[in-house]
N, C-alpha and C. Protein backbone atom coordinates (compact mmCIF):
# COMPACT_ATOMS: atom_id res chain seq x y z
N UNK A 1 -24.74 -0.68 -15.69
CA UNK A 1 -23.34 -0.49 -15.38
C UNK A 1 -23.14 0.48 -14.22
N UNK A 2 -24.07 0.81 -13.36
CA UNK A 2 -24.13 1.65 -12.45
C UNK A 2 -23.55 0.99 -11.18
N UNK A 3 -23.88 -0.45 -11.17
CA UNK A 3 -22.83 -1.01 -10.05
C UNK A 3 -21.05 -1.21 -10.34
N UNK A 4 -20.90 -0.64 -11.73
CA UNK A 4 -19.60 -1.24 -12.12
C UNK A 4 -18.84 0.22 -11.45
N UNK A 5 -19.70 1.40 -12.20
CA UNK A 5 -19.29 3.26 -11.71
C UNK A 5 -19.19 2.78 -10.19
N UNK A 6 -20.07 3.03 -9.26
CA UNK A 6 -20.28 2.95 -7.71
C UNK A 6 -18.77 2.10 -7.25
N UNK A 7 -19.05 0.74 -7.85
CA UNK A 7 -17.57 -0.33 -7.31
C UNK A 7 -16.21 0.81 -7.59
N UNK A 8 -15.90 1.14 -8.71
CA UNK A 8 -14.94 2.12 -8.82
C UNK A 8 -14.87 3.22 -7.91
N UNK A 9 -15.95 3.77 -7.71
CA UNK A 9 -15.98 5.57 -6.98
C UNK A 9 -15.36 4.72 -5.70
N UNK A 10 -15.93 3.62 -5.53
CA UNK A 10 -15.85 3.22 -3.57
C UNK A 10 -14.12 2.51 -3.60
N UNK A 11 -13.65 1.83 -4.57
CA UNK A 11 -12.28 1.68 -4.60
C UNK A 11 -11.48 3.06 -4.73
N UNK A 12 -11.87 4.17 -5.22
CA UNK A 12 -10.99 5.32 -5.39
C UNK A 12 -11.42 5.78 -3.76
N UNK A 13 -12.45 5.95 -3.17
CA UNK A 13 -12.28 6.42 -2.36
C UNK A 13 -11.66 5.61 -0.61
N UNK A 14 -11.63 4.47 -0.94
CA UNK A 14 -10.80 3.49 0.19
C UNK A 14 -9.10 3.76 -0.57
N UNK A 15 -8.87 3.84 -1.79
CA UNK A 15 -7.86 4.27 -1.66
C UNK A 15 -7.14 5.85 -1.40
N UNK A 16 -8.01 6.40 -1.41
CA UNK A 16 -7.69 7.91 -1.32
C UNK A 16 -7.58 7.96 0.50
N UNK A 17 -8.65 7.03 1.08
CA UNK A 17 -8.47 7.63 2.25
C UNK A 17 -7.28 6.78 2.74
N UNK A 18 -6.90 5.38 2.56
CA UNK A 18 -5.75 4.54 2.33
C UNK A 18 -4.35 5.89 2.98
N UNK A 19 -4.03 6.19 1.24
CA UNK A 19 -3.41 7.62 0.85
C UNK A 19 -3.04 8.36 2.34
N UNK A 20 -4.11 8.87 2.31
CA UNK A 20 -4.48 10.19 3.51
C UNK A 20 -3.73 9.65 4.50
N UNK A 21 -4.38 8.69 5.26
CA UNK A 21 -3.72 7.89 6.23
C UNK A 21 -2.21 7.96 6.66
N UNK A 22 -2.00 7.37 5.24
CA UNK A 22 -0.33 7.00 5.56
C UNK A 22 0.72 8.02 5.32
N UNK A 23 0.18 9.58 4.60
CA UNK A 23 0.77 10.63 4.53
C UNK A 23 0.89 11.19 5.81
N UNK A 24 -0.52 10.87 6.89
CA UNK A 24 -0.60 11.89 8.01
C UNK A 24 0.35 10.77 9.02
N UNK A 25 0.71 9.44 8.66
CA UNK A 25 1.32 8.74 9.32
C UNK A 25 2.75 9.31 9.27
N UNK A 26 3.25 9.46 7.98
CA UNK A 26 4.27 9.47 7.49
C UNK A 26 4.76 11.16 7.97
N UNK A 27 3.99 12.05 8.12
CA UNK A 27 4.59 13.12 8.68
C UNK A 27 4.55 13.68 9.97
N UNK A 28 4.50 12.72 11.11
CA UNK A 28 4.46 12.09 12.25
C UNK A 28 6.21 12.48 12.55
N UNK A 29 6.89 11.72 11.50
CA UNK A 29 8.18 11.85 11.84
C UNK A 29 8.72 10.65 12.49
N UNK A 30 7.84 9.74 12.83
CA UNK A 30 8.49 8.76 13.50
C UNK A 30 8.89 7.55 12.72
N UNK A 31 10.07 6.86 13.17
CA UNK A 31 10.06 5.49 12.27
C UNK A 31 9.23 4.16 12.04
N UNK A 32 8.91 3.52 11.24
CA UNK A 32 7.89 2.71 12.18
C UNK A 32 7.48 1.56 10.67
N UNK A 33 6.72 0.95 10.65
CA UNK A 33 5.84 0.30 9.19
C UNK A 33 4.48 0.08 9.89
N UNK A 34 3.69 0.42 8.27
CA UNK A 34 2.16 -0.10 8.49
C UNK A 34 2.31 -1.26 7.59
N UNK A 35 1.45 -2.23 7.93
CA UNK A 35 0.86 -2.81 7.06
C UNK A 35 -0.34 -3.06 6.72
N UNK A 36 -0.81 -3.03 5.52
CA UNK A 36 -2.25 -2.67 4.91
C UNK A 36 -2.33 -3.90 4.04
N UNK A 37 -3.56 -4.57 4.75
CA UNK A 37 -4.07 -5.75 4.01
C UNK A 37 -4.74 -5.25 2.46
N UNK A 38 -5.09 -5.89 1.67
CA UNK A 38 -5.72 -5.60 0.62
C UNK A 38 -5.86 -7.59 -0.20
N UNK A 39 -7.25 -6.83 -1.05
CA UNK A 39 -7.73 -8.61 -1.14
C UNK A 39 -7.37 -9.07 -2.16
N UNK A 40 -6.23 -8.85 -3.18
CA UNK A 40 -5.75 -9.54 -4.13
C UNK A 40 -4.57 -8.61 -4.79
N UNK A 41 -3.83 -8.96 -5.82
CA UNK A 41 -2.97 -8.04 -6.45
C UNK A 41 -3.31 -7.56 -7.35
N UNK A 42 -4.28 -7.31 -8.11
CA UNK A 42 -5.08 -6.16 -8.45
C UNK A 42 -5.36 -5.21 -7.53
N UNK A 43 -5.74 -4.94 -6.48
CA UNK A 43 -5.68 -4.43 -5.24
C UNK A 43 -4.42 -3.81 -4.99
N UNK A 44 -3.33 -4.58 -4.92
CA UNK A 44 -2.17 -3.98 -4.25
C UNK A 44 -1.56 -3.67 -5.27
N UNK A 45 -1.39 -3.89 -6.77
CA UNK A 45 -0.92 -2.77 -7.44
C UNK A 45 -1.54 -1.51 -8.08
N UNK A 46 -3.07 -1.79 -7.76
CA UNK A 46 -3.50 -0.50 -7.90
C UNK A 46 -3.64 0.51 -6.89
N UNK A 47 -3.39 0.20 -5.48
CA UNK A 47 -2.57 1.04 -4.70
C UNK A 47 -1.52 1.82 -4.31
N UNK A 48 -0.16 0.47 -5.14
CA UNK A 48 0.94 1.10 -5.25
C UNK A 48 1.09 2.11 -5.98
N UNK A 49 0.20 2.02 -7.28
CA UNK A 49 0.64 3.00 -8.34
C UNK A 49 0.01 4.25 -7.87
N UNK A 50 -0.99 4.35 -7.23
CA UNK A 50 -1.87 5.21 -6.57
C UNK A 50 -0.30 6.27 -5.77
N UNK A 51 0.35 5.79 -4.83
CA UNK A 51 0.57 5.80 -3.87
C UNK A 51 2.28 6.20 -4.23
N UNK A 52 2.34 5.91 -5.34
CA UNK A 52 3.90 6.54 -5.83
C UNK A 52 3.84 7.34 -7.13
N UNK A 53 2.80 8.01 -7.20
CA UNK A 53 2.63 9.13 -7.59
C UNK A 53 2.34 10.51 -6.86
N UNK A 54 1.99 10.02 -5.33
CA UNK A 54 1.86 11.07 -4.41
C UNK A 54 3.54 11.44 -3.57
N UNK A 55 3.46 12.80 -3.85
CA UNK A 55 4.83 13.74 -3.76
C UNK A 55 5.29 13.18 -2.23
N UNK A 56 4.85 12.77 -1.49
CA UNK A 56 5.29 11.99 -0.29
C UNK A 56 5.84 10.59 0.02
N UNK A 57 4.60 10.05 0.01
CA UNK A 57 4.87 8.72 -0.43
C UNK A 57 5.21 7.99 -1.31
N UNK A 58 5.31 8.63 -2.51
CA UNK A 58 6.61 8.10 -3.43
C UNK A 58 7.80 8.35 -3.77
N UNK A 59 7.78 9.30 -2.92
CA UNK A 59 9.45 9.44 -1.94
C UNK A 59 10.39 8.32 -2.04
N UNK A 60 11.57 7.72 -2.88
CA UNK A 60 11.65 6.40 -2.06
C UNK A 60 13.05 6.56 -1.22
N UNK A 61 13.31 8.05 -0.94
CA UNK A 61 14.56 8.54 -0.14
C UNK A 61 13.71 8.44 1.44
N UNK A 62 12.16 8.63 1.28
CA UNK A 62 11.49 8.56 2.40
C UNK A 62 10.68 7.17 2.65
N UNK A 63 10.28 6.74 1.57
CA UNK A 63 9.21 5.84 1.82
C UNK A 63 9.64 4.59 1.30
N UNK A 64 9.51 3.57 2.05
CA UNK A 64 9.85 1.93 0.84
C UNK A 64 8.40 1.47 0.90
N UNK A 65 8.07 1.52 -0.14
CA UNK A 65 6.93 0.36 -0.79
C UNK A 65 7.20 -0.69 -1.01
N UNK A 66 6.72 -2.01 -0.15
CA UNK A 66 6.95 -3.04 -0.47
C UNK A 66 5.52 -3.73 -0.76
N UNK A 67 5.67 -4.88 -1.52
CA UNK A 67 4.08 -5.84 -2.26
C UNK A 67 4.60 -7.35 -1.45
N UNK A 68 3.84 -7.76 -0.98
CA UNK A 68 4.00 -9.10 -0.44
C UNK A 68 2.23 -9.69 -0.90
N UNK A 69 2.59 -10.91 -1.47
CA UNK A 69 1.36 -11.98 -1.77
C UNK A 69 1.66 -13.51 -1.44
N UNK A 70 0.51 -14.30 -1.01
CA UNK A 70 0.40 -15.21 -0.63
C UNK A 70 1.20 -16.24 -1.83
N UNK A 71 0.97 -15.95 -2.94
CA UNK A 71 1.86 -16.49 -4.52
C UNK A 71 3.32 -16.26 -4.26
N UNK A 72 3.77 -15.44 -3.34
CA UNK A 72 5.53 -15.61 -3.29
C UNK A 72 5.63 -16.55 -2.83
N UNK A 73 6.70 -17.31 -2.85
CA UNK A 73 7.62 -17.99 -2.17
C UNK A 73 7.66 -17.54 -0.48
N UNK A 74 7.68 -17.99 0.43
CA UNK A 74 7.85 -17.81 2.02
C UNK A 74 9.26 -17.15 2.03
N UNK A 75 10.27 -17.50 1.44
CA UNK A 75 11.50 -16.77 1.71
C UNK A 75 11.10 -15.65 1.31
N UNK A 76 10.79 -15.23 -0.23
CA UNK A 76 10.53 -13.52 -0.57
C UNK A 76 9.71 -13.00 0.67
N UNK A 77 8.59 -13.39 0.81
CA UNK A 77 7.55 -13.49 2.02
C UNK A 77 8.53 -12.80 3.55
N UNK A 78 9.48 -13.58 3.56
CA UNK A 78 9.62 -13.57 4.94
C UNK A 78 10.89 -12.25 4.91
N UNK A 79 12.00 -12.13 3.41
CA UNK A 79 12.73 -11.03 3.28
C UNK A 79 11.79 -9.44 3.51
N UNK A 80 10.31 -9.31 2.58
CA UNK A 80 9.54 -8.38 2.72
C UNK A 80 9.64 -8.04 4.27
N UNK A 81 9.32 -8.72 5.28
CA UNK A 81 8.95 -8.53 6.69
C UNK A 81 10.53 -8.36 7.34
N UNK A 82 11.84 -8.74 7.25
CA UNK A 82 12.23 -8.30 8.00
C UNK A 82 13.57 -7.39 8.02
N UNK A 83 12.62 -6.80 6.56
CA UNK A 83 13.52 -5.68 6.32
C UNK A 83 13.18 -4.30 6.55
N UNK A 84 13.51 -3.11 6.25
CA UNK A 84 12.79 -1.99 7.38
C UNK A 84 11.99 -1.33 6.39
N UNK A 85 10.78 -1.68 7.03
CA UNK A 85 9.53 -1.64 6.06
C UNK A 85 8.88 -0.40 6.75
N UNK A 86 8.42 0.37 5.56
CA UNK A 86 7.29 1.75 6.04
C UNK A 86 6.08 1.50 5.47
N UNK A 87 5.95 0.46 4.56
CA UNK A 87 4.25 0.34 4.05
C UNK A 87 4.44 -0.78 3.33
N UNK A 88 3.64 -1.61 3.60
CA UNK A 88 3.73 -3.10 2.89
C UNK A 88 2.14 -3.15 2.77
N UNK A 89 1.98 -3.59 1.14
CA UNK A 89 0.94 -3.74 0.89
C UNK A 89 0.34 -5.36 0.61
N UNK A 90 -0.15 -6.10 1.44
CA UNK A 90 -0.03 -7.51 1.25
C UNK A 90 -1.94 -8.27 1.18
N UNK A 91 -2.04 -9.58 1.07
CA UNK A 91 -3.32 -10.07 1.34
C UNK A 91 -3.61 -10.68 2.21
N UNK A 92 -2.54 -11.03 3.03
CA UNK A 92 -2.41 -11.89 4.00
C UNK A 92 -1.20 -12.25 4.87
């Protein structure tokens, strides 16, 4: 089970540095959106939750978290994108 520990440590730490990223983005000051691929929704909700527990980025007076997946509908799909997005976490 030592590859199961390792797979975990290396997902906490792509998301931690994920994290880092978009805090040092986010206190930049400028307006703007990232978007951050990720390879399934296991992935992107274990980011989100990651990510709105941190005193910044789960801000949502500061920050909108949005989830976009290839499984929505193209309209949800296409509302995610052209609304004013600061971090969209999607697969594609």
């Amino acid at each position: 089970h030592l590859y199961g520990s390792l797979k975990f440590i290396l997902e906490c730490l792509g998301f931690k540095l994920i994290e880092d990223l978009l805090c040092y983005i986010c206190k930049c000051g400028k307006e703007g959106g990232v978007l951050v691929f990720m390879t399934g929704w296991e992935d992107i909700n274990a980011l989100k939750d990651c990510l709105r527990v941190n005193p910044i980025l789960g801000n949502p007076n500061k920050v909108m978290l949005l989830t976009c997946h290839g499984s929505m509908t193209t309209s949800d799909q296409v509302k995610r994108l052209i609304t004013s997005v600061i971090y969209l976490l999607s697969t594609s």
